[in-house]
PDB file of N, CA and C in Angstrom:
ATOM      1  N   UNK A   1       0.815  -1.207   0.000  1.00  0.00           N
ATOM      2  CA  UNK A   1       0.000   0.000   0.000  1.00  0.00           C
ATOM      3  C   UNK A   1       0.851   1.261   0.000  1.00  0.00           C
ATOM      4  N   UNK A   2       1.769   1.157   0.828  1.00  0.00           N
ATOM      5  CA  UNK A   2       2.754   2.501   1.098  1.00  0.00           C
ATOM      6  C   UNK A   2       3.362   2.813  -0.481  1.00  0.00           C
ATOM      7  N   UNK A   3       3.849   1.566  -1.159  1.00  0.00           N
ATOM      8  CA  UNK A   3       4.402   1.673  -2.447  1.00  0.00           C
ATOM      9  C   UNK A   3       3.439   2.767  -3.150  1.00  0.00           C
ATOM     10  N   UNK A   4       2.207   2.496  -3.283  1.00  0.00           N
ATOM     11  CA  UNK A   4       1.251   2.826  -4.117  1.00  0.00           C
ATOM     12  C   UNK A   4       0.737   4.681  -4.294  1.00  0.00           C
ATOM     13  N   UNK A   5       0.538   4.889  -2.758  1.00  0.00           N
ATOM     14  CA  UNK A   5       0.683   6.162  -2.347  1.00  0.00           C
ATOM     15  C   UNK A   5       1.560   6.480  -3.284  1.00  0.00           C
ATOM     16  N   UNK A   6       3.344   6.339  -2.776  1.00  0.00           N
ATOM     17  CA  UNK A   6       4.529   7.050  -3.253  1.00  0.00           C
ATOM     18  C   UNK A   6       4.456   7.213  -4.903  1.00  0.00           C
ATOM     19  N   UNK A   7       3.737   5.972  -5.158  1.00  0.00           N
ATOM     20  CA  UNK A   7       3.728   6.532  -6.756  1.00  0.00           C
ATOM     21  C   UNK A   7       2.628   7.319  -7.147  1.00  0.00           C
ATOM     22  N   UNK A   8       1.698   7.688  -6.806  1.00  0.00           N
ATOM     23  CA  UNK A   8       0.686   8.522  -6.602  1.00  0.00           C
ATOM     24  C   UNK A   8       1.064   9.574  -6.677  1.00  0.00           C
ATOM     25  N   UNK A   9       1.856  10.268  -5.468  1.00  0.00           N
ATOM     26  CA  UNK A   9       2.755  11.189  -5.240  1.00  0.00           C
ATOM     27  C   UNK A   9       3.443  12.134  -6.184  1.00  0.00           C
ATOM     28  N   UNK A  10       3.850  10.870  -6.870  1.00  0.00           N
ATOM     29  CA  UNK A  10       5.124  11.346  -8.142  1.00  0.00           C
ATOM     30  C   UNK A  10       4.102  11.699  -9.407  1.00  0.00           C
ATOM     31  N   UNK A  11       2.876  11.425  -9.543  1.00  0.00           N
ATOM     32  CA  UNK A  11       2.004  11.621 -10.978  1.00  0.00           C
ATOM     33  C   UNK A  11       2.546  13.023 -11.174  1.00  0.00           C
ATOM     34  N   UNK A  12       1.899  13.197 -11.909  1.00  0.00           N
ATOM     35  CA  UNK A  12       2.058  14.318 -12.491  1.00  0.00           C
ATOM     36  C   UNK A  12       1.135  15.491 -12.506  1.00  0.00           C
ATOM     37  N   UNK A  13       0.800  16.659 -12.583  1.00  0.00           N
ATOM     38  CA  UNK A  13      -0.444  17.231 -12.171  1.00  0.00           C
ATOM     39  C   UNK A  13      -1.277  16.798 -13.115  1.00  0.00           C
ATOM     40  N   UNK A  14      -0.869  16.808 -14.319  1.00  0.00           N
ATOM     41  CA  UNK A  14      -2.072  16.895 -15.696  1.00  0.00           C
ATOM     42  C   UNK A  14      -2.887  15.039 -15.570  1.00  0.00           C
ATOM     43  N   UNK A  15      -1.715  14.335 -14.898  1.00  0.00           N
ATOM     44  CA  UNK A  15      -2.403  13.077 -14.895  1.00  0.00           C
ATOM     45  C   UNK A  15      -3.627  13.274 -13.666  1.00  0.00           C
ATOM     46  N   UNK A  16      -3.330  13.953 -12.862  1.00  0.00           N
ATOM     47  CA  UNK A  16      -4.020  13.588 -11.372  1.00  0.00           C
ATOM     48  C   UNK A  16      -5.344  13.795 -11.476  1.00  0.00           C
ATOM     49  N   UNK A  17      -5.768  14.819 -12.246  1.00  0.00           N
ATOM     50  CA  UNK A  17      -7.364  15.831 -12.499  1.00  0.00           C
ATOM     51  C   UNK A  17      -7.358  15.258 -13.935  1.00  0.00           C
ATOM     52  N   UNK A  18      -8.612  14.752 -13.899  1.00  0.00           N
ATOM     53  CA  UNK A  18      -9.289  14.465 -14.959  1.00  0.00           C
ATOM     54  C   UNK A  18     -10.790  15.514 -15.103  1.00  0.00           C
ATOM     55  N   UNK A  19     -10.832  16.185 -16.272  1.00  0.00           N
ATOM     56  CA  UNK A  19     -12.021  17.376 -16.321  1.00  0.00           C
ATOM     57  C   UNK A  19     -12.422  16.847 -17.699  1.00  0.00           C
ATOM     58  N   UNK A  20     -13.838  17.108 -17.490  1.00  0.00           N
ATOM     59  CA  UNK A  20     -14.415  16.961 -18.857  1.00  0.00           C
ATOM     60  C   UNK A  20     -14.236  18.764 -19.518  1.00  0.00           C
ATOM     61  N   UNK A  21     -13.639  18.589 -20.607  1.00  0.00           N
ATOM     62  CA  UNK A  21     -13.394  20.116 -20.998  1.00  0.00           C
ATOM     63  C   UNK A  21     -14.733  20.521 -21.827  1.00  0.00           C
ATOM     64  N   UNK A  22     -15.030  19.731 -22.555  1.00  0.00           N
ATOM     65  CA  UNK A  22     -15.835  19.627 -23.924  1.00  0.00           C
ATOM     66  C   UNK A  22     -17.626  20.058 -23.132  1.00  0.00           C
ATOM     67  N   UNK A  23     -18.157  19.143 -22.011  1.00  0.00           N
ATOM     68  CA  UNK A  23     -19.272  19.035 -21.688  1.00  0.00           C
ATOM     69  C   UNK A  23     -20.518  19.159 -22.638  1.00  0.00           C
ATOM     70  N   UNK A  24     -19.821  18.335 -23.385  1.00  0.00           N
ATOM     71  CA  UNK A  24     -21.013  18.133 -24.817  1.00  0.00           C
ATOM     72  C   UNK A  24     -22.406  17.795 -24.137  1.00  0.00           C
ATOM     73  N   UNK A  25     -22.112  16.846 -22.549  1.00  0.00           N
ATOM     74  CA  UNK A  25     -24.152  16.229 -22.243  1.00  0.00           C
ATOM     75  C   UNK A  25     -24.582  17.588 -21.852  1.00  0.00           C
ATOM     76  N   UNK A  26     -24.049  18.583 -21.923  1.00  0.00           N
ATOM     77  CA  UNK A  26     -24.901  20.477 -21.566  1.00  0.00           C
ATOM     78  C   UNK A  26     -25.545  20.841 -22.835  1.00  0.00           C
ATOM     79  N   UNK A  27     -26.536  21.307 -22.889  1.00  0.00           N
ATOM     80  CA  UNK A  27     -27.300  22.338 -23.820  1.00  0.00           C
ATOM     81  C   UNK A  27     -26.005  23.701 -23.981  1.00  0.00           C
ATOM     82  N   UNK A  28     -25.931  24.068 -24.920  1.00  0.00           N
ATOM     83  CA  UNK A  28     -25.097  25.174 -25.311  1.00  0.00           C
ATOM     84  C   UNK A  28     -24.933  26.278 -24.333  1.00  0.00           C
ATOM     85  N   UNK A  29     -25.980  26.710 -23.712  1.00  0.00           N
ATOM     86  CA  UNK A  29     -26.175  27.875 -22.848  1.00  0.00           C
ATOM     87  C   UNK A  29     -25.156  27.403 -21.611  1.00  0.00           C
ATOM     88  N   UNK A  30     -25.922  25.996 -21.022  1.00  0.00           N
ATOM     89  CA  UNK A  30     -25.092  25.728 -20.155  1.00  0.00           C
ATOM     90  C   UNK A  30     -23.536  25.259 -19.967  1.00  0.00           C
ATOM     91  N   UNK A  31     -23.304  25.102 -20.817  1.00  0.00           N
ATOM     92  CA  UNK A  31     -22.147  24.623 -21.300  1.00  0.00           C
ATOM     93  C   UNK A  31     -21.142  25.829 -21.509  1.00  0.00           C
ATOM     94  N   UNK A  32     -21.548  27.105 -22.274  1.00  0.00           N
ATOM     95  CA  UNK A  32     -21.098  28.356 -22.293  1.00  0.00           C
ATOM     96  C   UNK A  32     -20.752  29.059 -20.260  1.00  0.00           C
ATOM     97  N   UNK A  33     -21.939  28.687 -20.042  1.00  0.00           N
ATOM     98  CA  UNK A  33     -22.176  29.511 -18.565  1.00  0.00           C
ATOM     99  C   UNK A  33     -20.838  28.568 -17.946  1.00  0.00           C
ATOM    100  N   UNK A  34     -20.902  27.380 -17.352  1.00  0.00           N
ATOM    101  CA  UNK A  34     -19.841  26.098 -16.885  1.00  0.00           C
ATOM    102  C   UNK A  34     -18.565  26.858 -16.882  1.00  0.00           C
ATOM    103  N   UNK A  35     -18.146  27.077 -18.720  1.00  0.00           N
ATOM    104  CA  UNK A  35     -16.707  27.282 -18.822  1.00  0.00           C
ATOM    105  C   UNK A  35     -17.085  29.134 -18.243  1.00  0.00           C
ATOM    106  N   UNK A  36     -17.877  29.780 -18.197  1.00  0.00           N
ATOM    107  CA  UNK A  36     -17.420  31.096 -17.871  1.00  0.00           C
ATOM    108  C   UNK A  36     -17.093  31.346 -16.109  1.00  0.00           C
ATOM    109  N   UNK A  37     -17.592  29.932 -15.840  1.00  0.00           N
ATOM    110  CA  UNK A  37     -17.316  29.770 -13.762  1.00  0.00           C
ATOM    111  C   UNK A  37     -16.159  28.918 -13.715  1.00  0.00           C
ATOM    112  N   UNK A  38     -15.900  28.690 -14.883  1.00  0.00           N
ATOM    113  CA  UNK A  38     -14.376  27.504 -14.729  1.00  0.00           C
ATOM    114  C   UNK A  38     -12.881  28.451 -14.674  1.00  0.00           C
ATOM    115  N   UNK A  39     -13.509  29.538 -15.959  1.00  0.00           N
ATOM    116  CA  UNK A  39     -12.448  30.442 -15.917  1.00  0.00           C
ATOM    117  C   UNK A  39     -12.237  31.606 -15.211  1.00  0.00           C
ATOM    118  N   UNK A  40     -13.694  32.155 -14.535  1.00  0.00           N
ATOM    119  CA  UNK A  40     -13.828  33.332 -13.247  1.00  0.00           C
ATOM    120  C   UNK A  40     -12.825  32.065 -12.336  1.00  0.00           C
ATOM    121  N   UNK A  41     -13.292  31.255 -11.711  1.00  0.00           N
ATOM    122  CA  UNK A  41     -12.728  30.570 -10.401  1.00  0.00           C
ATOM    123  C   UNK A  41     -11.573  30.440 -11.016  1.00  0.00           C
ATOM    124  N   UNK A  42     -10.605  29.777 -11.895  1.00  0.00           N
ATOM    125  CA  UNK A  42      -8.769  29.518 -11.902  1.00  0.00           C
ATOM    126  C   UNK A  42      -8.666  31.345 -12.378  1.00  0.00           C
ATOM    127  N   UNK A  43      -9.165  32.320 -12.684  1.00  0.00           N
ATOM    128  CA  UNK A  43      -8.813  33.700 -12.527  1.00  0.00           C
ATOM    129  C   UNK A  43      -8.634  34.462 -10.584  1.00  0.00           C
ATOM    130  N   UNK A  44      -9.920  33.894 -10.446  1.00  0.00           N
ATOM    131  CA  UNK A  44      -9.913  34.432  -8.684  1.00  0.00           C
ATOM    132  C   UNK A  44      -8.847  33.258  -8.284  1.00  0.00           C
ATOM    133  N   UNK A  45      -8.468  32.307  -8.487  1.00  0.00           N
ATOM    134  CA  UNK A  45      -7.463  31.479  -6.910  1.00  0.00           C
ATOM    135  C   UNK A  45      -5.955  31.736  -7.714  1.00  0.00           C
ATOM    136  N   UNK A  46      -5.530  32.371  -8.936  1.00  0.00           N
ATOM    137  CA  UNK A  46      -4.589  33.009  -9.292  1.00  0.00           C
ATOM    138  C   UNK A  46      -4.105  33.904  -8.362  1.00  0.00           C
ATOM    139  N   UNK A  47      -2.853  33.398  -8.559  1.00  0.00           N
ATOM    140  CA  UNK A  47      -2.176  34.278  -7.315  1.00  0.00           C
ATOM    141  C   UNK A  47      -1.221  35.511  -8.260  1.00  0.00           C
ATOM    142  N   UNK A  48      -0.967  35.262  -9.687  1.00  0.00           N
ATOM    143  CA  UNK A  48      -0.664  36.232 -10.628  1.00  0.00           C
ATOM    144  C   UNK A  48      -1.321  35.811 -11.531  1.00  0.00           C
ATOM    145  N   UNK A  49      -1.303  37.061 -12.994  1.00  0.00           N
ATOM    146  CA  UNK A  49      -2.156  37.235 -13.876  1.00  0.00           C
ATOM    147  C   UNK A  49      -1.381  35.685 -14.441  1.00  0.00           C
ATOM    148  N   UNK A  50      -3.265  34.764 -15.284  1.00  0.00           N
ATOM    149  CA  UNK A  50      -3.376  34.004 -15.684  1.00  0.00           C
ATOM    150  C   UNK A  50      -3.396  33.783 -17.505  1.00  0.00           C
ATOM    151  N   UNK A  51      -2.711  33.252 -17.857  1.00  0.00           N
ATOM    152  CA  UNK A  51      -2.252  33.403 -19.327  1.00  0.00           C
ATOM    153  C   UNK A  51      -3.557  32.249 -20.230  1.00  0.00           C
ATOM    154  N   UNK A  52      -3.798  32.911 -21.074  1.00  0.00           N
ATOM    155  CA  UNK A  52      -4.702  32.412 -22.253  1.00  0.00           C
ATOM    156  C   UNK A  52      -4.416  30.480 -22.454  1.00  0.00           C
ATOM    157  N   UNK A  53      -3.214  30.058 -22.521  1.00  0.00           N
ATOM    158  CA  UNK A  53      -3.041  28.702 -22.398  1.00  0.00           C
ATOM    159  C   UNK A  53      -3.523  27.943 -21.169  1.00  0.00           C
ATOM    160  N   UNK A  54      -3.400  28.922 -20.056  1.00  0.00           N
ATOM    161  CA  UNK A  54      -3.989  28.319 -18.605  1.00  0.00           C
ATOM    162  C   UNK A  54      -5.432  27.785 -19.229  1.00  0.00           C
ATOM    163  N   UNK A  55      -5.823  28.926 -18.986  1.00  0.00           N
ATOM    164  CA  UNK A  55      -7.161  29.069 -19.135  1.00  0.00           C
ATOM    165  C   UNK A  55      -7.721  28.274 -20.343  1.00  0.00           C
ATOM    166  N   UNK A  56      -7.065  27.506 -21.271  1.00  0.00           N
ATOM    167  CA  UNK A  56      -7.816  26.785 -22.218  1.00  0.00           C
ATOM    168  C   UNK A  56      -7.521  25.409 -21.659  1.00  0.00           C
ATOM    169  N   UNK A  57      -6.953  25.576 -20.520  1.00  0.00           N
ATOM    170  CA  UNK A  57      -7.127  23.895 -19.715  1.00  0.00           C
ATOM    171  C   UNK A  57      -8.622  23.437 -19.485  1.00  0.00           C
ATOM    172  N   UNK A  58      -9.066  24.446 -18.949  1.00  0.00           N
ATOM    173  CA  UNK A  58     -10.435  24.521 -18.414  1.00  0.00           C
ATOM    174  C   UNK A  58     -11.695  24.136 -18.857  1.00  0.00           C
ATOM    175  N   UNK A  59     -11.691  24.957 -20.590  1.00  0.00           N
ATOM    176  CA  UNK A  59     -13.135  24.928 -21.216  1.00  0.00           C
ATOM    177  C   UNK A  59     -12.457  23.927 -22.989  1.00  0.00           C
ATOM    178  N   UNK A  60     -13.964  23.725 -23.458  1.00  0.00           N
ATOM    179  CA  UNK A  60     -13.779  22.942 -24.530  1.00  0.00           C
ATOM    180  C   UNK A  60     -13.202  23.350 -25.944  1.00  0.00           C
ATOM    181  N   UNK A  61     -12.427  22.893 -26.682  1.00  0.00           N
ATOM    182  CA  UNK A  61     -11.747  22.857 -27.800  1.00  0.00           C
ATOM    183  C   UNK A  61     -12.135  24.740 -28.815  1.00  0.00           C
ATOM    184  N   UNK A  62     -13.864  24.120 -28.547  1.00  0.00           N
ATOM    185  CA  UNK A  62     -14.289  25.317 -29.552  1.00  0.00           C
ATOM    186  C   UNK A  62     -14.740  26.908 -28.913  1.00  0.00           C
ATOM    187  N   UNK A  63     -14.061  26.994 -27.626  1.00  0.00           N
ATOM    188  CA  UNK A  63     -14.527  28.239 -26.629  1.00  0.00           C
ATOM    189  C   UNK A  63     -13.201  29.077 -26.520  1.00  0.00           C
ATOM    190  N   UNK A  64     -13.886  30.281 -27.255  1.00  0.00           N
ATOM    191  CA  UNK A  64     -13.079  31.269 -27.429  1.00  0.00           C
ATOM    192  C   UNK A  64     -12.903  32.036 -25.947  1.00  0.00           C
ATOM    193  N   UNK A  65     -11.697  32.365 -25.120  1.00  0.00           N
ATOM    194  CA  UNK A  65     -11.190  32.939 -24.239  1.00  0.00           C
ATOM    195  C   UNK A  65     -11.736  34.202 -24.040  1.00  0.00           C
ATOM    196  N   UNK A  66     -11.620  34.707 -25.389  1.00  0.00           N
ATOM    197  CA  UNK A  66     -11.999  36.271 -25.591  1.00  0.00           C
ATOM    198  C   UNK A  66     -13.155  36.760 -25.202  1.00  0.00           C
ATOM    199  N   UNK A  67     -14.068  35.944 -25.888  1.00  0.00           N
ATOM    200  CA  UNK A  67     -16.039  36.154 -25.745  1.00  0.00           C
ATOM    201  C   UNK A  67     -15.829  35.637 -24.211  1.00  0.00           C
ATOM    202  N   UNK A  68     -15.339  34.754 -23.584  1.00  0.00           N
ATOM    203  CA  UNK A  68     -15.558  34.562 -22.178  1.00  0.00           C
ATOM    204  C   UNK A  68     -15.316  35.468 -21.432  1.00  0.00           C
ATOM    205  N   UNK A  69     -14.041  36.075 -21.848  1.00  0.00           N
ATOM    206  CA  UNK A  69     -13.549  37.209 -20.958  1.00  0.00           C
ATOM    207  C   UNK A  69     -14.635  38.411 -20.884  1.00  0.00           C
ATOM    208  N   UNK A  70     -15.274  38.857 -21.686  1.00  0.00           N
ATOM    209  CA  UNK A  70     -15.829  39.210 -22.193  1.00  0.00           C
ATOM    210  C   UNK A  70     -17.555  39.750 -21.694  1.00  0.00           C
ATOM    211  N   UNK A  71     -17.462  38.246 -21.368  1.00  0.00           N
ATOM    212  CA  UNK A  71     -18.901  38.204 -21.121  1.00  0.00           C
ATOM    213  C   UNK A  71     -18.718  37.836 -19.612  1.00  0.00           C
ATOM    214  N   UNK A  72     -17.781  37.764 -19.029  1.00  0.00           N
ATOM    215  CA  UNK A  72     -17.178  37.701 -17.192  1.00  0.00           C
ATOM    216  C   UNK A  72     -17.387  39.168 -17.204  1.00  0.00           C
ATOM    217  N   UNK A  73     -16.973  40.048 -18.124  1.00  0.00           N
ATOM    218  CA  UNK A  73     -16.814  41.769 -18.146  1.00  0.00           C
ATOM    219  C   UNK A  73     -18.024  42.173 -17.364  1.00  0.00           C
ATOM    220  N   UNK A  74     -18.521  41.455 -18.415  1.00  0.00           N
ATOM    221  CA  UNK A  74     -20.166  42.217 -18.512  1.00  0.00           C
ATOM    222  C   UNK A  74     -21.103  42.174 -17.108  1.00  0.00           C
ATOM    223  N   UNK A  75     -20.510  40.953 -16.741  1.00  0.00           N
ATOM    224  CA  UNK A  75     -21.468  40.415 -15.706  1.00  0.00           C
ATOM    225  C   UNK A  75     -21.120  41.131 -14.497  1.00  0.00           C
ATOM    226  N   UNK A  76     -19.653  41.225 -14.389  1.00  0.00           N
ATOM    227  CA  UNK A  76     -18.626  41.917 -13.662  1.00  0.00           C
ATOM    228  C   UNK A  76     -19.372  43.506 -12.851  1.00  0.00           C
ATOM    229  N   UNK A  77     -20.048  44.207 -14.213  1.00  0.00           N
ATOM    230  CA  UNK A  77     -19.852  45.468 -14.095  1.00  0.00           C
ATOM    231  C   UNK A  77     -20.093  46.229 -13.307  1.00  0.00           C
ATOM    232  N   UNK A  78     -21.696  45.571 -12.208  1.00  0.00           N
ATOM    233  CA  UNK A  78     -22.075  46.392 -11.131  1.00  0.00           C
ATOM    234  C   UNK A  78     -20.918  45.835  -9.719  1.00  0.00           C
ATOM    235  N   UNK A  79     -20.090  45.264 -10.043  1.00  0.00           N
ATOM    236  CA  UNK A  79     -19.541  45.006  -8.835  1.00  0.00           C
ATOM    237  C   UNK A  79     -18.191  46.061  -8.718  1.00  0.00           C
ATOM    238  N   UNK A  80     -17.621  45.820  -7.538  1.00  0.00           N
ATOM    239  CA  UNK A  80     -16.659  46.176  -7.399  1.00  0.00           C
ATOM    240  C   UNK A  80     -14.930  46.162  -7.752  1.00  0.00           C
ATOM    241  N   UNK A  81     -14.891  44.805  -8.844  1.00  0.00           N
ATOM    242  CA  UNK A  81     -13.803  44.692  -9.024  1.00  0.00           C
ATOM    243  C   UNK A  81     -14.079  44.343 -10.538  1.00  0.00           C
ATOM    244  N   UNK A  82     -13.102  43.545 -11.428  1.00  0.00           N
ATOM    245  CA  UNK A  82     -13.172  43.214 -12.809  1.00  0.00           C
ATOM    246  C   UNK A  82     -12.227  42.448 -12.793  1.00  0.00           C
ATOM    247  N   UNK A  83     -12.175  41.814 -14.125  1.00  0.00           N
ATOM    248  CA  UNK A  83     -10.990  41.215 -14.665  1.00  0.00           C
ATOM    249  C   UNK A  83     -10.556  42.148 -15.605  1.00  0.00           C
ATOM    250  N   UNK A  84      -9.061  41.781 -15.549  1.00  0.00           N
ATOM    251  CA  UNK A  84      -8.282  42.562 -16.202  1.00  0.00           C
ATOM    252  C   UNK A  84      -7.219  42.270 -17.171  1.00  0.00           C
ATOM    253  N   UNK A  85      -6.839  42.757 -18.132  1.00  0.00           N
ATOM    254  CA  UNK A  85      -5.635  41.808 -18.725  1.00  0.00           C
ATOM    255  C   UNK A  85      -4.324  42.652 -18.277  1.00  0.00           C
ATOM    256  N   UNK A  86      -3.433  41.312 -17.881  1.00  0.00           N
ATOM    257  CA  UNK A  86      -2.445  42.197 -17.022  1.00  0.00           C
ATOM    258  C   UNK A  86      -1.358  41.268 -17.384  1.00  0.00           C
ATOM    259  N   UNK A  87      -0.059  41.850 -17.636  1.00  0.00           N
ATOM    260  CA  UNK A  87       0.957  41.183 -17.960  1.00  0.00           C
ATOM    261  C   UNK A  87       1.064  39.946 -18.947  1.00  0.00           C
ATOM    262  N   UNK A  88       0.253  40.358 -20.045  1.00  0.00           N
ATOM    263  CA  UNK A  88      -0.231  38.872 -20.478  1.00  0.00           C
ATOM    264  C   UNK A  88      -1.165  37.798 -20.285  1.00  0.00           C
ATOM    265  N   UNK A  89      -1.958  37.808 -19.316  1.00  0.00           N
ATOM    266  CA  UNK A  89      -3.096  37.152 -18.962  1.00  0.00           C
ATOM    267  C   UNK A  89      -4.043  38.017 -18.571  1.00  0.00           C
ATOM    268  N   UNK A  90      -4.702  37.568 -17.710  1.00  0.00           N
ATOM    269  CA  UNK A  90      -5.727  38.077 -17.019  1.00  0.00           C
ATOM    270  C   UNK A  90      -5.921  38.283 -15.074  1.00  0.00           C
ATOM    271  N   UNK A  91      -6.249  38.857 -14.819  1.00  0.00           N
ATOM    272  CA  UNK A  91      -6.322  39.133 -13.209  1.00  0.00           C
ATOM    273  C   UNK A  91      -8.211  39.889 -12.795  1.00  0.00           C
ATOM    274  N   UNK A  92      -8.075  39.387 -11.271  1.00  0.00           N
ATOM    275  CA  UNK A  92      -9.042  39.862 -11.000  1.00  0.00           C
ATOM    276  C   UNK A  92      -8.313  41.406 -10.131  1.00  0.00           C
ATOM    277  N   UNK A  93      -9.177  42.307 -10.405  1.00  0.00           N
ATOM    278  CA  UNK A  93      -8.696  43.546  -9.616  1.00  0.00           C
ATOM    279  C   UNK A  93      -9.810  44.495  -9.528  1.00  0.00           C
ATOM    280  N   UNK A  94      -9.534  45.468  -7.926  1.00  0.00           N
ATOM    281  CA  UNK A  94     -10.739  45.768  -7.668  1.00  0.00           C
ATOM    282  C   UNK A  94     -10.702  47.317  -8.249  1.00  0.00           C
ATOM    283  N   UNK A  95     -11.987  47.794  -8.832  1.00  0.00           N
ATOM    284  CA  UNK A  95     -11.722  49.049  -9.795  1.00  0.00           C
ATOM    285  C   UNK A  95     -11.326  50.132  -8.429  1.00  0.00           C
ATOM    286  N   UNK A  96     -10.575  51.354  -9.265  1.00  0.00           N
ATOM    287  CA  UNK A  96     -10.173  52.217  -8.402  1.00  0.00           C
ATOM    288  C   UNK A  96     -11.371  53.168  -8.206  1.00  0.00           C
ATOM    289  N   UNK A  97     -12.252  53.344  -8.175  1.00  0.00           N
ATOM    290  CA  UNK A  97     -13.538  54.217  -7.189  1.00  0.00           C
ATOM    291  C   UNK A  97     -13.620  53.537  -5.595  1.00  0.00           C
ATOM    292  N   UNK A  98     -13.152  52.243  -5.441  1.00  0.00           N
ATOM    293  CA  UNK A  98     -13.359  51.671  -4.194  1.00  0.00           C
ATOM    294  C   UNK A  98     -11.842  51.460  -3.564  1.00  0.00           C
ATOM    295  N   UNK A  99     -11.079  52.519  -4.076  1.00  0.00           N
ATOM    296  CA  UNK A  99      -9.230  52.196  -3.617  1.00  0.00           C
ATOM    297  C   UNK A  99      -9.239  52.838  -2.090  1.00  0.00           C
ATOM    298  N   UNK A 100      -9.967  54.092  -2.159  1.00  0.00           N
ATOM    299  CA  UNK A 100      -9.772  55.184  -0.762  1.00  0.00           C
ATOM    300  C   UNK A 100     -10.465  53.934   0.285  1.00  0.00           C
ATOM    301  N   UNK A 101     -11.625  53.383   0.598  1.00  0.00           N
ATOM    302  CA  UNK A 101     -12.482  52.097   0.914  1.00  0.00           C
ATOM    303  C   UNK A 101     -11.297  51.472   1.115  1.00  0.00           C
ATOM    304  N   UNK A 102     -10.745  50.203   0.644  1.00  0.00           N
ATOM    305  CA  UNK A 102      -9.854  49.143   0.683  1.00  0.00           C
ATOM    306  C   UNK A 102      -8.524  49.462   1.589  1.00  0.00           C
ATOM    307  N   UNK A 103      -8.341  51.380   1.328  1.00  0.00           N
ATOM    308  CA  UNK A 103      -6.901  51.704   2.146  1.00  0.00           C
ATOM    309  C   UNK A 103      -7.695  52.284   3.361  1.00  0.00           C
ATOM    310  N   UNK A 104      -8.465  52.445   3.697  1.00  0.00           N
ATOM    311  CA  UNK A 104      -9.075  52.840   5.002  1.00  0.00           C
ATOM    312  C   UNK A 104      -9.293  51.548   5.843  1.00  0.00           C
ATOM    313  N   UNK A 105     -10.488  50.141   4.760  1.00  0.00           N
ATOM    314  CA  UNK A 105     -10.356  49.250   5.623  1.00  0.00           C
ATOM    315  C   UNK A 105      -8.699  48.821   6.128  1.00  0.00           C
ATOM    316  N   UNK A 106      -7.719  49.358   6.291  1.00  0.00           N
ATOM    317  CA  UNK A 106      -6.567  48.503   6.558  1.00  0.00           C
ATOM    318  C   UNK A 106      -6.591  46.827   6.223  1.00  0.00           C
ATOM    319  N   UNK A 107      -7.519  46.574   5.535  1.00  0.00           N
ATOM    320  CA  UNK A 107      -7.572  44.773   5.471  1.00  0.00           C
ATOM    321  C   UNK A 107      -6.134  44.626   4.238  1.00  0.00           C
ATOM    322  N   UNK A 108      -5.292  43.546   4.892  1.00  0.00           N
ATOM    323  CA  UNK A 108      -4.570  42.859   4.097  1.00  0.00           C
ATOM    324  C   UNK A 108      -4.874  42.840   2.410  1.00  0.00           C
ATOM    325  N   UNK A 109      -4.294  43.060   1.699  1.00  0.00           N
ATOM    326  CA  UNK A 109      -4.516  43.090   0.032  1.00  0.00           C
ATOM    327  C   UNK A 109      -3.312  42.306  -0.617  1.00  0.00           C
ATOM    328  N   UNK A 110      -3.339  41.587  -1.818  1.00  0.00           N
ATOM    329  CA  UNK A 110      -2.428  40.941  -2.544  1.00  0.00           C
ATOM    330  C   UNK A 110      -1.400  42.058  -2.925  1.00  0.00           C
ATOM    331  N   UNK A 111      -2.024  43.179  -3.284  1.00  0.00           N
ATOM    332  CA  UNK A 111      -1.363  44.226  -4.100  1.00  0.00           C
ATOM    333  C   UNK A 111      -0.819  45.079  -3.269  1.00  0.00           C
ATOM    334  N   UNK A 112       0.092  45.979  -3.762  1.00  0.00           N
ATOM    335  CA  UNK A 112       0.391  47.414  -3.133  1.00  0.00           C
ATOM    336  C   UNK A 112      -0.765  48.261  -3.501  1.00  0.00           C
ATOM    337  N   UNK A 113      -0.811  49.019  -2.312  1.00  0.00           N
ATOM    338  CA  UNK A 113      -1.725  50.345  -2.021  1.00  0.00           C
ATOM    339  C   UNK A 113      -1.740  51.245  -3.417  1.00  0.00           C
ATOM    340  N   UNK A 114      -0.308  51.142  -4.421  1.00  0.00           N
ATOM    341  CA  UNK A 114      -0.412  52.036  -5.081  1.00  0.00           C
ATOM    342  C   UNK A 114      -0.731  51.665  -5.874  1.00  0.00           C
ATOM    343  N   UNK A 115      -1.254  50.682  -6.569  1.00  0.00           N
ATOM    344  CA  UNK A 115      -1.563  49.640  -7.820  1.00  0.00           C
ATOM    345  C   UNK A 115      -3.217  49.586  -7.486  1.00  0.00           C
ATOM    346  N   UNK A 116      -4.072  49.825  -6.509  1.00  0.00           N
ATOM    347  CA  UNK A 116      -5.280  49.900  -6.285  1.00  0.00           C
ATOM    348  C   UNK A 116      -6.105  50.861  -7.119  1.00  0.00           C
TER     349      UNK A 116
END
């Protein structure tokens, strides 16, 4: 048993997660919506901006990044933060009307104060 673990261990990431990318048994809508929470969530637990190859781990063969990004925008808009394209990928970041807010709460932030 102990053997078995240890080789477990050693996989590899891409072997370990198995994802259906494609989700062909979805109706189109849903299937669209899926990959646009596949790529908000690996955008939010990014700890730096997330690059276009990441992100086509996620959703199926024929789903354009762009229209996703896109349509995350849209949905985005009454809130407080967005995605952003940053260094080549993408990031979540919170718009600057709510920067004075964020440096008053003193709460811990990923970023510097001056990048808010």
């Amino acid at each position: 048993m102990a053997g078995l673990s240890a080789t477990r261990r050693k996989s590899r990431p891409q072997d370990e997660v198995l994802l259906d990318r494609e989700l062909e048994d979805l109706p189109p809508e849903l299937r669209w919506r899926e990959w646009m929470l596949r790529v908000e969530a690996v955008i939010f637990a990014a700890a730096e901006p997330v690059s276009r190859e990441i992100l086509a781990r996620v959703v199926g063969c024929g789903c354009s990044i762009d229209l996703i990004i896109d349509d995350l925008r849209e949905d985005l808009r009454s809130r407080p933060y967005d995605i952003v394209a940053v260094a080549g990928g993408w990031q979540h970041r919170s718009r600057s009307a709510y920067a004075s807010a964020i440096r008053a709460s003193q709460a811990p932030t990923r970023s510097v104060a001056a990048s808010l």
